[in-house]
Protein backbone atom coordinates (compact mmCIF):
# COMPACT_ATOMS: atom_id res chain seq x y z
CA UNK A 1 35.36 3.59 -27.41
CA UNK A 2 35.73 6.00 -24.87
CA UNK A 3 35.65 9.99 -24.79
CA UNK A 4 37.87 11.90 -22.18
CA UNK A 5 37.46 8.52 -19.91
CA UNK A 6 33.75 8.49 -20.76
CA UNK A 7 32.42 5.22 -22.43
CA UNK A 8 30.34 6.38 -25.63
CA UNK A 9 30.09 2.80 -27.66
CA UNK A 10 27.36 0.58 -26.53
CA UNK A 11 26.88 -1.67 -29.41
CA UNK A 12 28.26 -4.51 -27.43
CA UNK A 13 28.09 -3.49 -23.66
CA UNK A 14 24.62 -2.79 -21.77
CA UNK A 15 23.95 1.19 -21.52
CA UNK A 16 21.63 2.50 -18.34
CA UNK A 17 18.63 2.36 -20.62
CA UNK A 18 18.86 -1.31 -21.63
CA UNK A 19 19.70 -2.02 -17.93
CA UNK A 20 16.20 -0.14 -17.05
CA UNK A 21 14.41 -1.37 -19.99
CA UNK A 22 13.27 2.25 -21.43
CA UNK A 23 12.47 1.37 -24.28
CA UNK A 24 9.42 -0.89 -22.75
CA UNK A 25 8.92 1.54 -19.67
CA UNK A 26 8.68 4.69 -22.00
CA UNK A 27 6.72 3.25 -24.44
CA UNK A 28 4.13 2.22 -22.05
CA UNK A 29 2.06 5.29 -22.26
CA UNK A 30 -0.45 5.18 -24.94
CA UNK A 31 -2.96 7.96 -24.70
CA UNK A 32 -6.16 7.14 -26.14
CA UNK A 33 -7.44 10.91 -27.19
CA UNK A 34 -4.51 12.90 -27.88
CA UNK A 35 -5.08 14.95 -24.54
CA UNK A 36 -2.23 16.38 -22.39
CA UNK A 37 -3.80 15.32 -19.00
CA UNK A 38 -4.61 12.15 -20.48
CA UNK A 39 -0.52 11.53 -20.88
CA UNK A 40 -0.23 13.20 -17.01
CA UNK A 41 -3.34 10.97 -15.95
CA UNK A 42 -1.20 7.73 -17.06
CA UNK A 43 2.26 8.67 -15.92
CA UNK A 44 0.95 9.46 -12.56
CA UNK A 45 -0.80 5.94 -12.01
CA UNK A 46 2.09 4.16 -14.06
CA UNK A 47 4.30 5.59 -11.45
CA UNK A 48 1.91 4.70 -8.37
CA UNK A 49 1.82 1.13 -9.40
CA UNK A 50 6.02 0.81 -9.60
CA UNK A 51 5.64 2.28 -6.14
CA UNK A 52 3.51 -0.13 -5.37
CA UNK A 53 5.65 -3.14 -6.48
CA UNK A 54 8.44 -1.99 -4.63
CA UNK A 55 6.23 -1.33 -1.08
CA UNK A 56 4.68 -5.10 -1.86
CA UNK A 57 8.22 -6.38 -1.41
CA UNK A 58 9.62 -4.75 1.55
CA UNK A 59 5.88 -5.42 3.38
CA UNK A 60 6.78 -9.19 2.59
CA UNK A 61 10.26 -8.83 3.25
CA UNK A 62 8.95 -7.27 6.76
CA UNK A 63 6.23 -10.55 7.53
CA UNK A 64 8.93 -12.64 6.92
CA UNK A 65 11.59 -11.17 9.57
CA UNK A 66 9.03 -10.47 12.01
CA UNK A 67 7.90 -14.17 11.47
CA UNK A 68 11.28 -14.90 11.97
CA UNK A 69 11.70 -12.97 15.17
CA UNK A 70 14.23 -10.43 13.34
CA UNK A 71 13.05 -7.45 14.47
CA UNK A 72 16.01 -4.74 13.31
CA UNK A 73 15.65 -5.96 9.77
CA UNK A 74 12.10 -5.69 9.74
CA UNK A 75 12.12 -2.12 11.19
CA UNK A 76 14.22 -1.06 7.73
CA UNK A 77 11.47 -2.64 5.58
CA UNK A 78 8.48 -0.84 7.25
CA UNK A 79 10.41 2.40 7.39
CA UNK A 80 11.46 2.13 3.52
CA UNK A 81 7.40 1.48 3.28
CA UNK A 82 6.63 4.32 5.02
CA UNK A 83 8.96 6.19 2.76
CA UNK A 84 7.31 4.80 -0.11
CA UNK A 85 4.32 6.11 1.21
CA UNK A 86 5.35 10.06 1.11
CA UNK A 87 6.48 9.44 -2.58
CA UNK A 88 2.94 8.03 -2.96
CA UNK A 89 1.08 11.06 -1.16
CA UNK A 90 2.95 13.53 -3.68
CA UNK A 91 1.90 12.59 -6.45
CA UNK A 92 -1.54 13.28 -5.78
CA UNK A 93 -0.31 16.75 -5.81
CA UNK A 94 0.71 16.81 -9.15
CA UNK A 95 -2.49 14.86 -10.11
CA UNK A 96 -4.70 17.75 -8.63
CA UNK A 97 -2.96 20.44 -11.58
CA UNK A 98 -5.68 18.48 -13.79
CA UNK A 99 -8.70 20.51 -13.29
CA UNK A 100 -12.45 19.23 -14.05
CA UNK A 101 -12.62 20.09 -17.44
CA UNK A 102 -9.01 18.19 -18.36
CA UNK A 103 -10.28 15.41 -17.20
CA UNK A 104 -13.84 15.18 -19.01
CA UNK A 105 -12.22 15.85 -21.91
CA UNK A 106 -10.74 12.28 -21.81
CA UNK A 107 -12.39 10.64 -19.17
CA UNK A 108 -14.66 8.74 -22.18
CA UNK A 109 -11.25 6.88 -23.08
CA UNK A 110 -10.79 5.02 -19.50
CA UNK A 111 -13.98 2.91 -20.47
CA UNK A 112 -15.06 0.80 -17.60
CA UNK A 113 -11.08 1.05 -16.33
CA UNK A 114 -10.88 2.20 -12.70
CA UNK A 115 -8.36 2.51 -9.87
CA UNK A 116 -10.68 0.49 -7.77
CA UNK A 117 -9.15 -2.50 -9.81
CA UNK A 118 -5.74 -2.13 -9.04
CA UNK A 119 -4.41 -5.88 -7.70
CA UNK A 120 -1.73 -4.07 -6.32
CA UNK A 121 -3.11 -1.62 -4.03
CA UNK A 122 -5.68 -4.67 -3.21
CA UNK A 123 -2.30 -6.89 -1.99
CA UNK A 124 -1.19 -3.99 0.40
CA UNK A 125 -4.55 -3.50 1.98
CA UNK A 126 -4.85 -7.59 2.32
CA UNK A 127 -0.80 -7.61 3.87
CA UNK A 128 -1.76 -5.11 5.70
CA UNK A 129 -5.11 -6.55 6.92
CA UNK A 130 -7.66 -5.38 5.04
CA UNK A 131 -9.54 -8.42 3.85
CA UNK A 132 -12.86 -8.23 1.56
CA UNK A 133 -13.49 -11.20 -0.68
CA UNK A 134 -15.21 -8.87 -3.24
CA UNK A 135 -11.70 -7.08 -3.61
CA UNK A 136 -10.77 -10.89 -5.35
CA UNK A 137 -13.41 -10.73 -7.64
CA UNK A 138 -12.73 -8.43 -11.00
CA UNK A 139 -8.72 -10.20 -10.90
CA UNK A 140 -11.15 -13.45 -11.46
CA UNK A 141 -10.21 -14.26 -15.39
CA UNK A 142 -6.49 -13.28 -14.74
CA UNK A 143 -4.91 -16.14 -12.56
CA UNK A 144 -1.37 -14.61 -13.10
CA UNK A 145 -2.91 -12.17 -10.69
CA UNK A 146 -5.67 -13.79 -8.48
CA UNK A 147 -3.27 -16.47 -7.45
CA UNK A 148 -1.01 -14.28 -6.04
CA UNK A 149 -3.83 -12.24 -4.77
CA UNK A 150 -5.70 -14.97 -3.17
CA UNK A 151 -2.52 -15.94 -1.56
CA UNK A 152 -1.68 -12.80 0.14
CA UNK A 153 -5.63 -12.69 1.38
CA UNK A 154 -5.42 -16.08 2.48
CA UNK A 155 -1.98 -15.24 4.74
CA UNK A 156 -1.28 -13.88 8.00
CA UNK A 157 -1.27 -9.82 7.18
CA UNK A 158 1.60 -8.10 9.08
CA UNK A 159 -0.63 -7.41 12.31
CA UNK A 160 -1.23 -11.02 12.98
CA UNK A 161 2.33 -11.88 12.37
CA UNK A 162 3.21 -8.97 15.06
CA UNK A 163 0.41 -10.03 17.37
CA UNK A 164 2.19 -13.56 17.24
CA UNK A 165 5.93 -12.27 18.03
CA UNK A 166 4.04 -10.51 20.94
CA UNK A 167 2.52 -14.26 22.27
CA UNK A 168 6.10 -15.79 21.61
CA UNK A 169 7.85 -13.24 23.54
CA UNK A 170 5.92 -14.42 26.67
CA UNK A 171 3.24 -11.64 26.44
CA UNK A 172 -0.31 -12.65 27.47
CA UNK A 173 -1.99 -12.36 23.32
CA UNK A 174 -5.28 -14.37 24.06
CA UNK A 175 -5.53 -17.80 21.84
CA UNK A 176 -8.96 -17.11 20.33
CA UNK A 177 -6.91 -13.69 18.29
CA UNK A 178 -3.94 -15.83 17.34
CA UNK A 179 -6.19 -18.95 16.34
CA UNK A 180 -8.40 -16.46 14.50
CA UNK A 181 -9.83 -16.62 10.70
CA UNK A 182 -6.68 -14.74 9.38
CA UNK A 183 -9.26 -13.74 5.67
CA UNK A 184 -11.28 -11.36 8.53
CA UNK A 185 -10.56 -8.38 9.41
CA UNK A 186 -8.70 -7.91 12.92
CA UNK A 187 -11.78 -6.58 15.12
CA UNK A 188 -10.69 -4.41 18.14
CA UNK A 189 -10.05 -6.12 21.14
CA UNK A 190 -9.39 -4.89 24.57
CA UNK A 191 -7.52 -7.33 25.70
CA UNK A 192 -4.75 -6.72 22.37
CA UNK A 193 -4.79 -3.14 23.61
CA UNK A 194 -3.34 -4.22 27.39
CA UNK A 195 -0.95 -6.19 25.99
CA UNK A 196 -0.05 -2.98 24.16
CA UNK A 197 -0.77 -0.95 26.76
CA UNK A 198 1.93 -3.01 28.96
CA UNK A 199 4.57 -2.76 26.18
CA UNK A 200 3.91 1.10 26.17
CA UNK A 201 3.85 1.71 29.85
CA UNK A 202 7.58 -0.83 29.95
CA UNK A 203 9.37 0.03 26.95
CA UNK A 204 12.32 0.01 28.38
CA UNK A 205 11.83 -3.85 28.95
CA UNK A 206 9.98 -4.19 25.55
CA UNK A 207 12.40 -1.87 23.51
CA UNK A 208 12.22 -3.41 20.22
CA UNK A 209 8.55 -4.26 20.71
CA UNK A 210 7.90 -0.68 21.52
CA UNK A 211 9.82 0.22 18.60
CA UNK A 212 7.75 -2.36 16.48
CA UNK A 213 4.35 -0.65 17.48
CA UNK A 214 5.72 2.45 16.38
CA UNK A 215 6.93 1.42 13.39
CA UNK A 216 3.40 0.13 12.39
CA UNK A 217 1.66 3.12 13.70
CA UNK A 218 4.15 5.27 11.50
CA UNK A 219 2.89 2.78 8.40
CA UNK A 220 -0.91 2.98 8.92
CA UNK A 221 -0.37 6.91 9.39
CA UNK A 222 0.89 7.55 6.31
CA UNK A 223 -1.41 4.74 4.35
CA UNK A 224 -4.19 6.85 5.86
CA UNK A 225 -2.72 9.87 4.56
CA UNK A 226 -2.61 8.67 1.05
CA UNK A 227 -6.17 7.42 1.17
CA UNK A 228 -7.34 10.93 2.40
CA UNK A 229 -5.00 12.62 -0.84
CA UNK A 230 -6.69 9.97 -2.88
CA UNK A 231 -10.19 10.84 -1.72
CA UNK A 232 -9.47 14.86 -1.75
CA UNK A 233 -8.07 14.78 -5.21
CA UNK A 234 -11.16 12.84 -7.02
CA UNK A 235 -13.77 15.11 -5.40
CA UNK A 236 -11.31 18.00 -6.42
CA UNK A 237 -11.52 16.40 -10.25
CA UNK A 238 -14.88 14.86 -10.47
CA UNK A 239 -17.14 15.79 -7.00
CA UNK A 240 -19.46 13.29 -5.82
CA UNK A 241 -20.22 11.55 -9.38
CA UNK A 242 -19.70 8.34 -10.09
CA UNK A 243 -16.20 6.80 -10.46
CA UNK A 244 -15.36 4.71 -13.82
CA UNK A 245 -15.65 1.01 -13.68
CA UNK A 246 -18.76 1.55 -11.22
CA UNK A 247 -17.04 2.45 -8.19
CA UNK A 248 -18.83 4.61 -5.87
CA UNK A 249 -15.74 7.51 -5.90
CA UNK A 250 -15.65 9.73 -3.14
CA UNK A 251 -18.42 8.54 -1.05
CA UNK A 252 -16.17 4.77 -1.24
CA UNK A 253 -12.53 6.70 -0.16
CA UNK A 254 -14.84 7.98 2.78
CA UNK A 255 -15.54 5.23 3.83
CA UNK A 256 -11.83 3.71 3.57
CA UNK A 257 -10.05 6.61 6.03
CA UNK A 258 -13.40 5.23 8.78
CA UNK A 259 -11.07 1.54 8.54
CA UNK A 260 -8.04 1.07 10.67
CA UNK A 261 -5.46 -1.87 10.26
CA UNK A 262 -4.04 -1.76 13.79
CA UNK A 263 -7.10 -0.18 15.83
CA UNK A 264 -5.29 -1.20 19.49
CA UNK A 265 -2.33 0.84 18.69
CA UNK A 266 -4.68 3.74 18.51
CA UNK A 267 -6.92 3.48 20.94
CA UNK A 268 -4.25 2.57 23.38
CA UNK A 269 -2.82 6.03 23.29
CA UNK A 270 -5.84 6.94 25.36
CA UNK A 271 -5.18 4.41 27.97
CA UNK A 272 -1.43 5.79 29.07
């Protein structure tokens, strides 16, 4: 049946809620004390965590073109991440409306719950290079997630993958960094930065690979600026006390923004 061209009977055709599923996605937030900011408190990490799936994706869909040696499709995914990221950083802004008292008044209901366990967030930083073994640790009883989660740690992360298109292009990348234990984290090295620092200083011979350093540099930016929202808006909610689930809150996030992914990328800036 339709209305003025409109179509108004779905009883046999899908509508744009069965298509999304909102009946599952709506339903999805349960508050546990019948507080306002408690519904605000799940939305907002609900939201993060779709985010999240989506910026998972394109960071694999980027490993595997740059593994490829497709640079121009790679350079969509990292920019759609970095995209992702803004969306990311704003909703800490609507987060920090909850003031300390909103948030004792149903901080009780999290239980031992805690951001710090989010497998997501944990497959980002390990694609992205940030590998800690503990990180693998409370997904332990879940395989549906630790697989996936141990496979992602156990992979190249996006800088090695770059750091190898830089050795196949003919650029000197020493053997001892591309033959490295890929579940470390990349350490500075001075010799990365030269071969950086030659891209940089020749980017009109090295376009795309110029373009590709930027690209990353525009990724880790933004991933830092989320972690410093993230860190701002707890001590703006709960100060320097502990987080839930036994995390260390603030004083952790800290400690986070000290952490680069690409360290040569910044340091060669100095070098020009």
């Amino acid at each position: 049946m339709t209305t003025d061209g409109i179509q108004t009977d779905f009883s046999d055709r899908m509508s744009y809620g069965d298509y999304l599923r909102l009946d599952t996605l709506l339903s999805a937030q349960q508050p546990l004390s019948g507080e306002q900011d408690e519904l605000l408190f799940i939305t907002i990490h609900q939201v993060q965590e779709l985010w999240m799936k989506l910026l998972n994706s394109e960071l694999d869909m980027a490993i595997r073109h740059i593994r490829a040696d497709e640079l121009g499709p790679s350079f969509k995914c990292l920019s759609r991440v970095s995209r992702i990221q803004v969306q990311l950083i704003q909703a800490w802004d609507v987060l920090s409306t909850m003031t300390p008292a909103d948030y004792l008044r149903f901080r009780p209901s999290l239980g031992s719950s805690s951001g710090f366990q989010s497998w997501q967030y944990r497959q980002i930083e390990f694609k992205l290079g940030a590998k800690n073994p503990l990180m693998l640790k409370p997904h332990k009883h879940r395989p549906d997630i630790y697989e996936p989660l141990e496979a992602a740690f156990n992979a190249p992360s996006l800088y090695d993958e770059a750091l190898r298109l830089l050795a196949r292009r003919g650029l000197p990348v020493p053997a001892d960094i591309l033959q490295r234990d890929v579940t470390a984290p990349h350490q500075a090295d001075s010799r990365v930065e030269d071969v950086w620092g030659l891209i940089y200083r020749e980017s009109e011979t090295h376009f795309d690979l110029y373009e590709l350093a930027e690209e990353l540099v525009d990724v880790e930016d933004s991933f830092q600026q989320w972690r410093f929202r993230h860190m701002k808006t707890v001590e703006r909610i709960i100060g320097m006390r502990q987080g839930t689930g036994g995390s260390a809150g603030v004083a952790y996030l800290r400690q986070a923004l000290e952490r680069s992914f690409f360290p040569e990328l910044w340091s060669v800036r100095t070098k020009l």
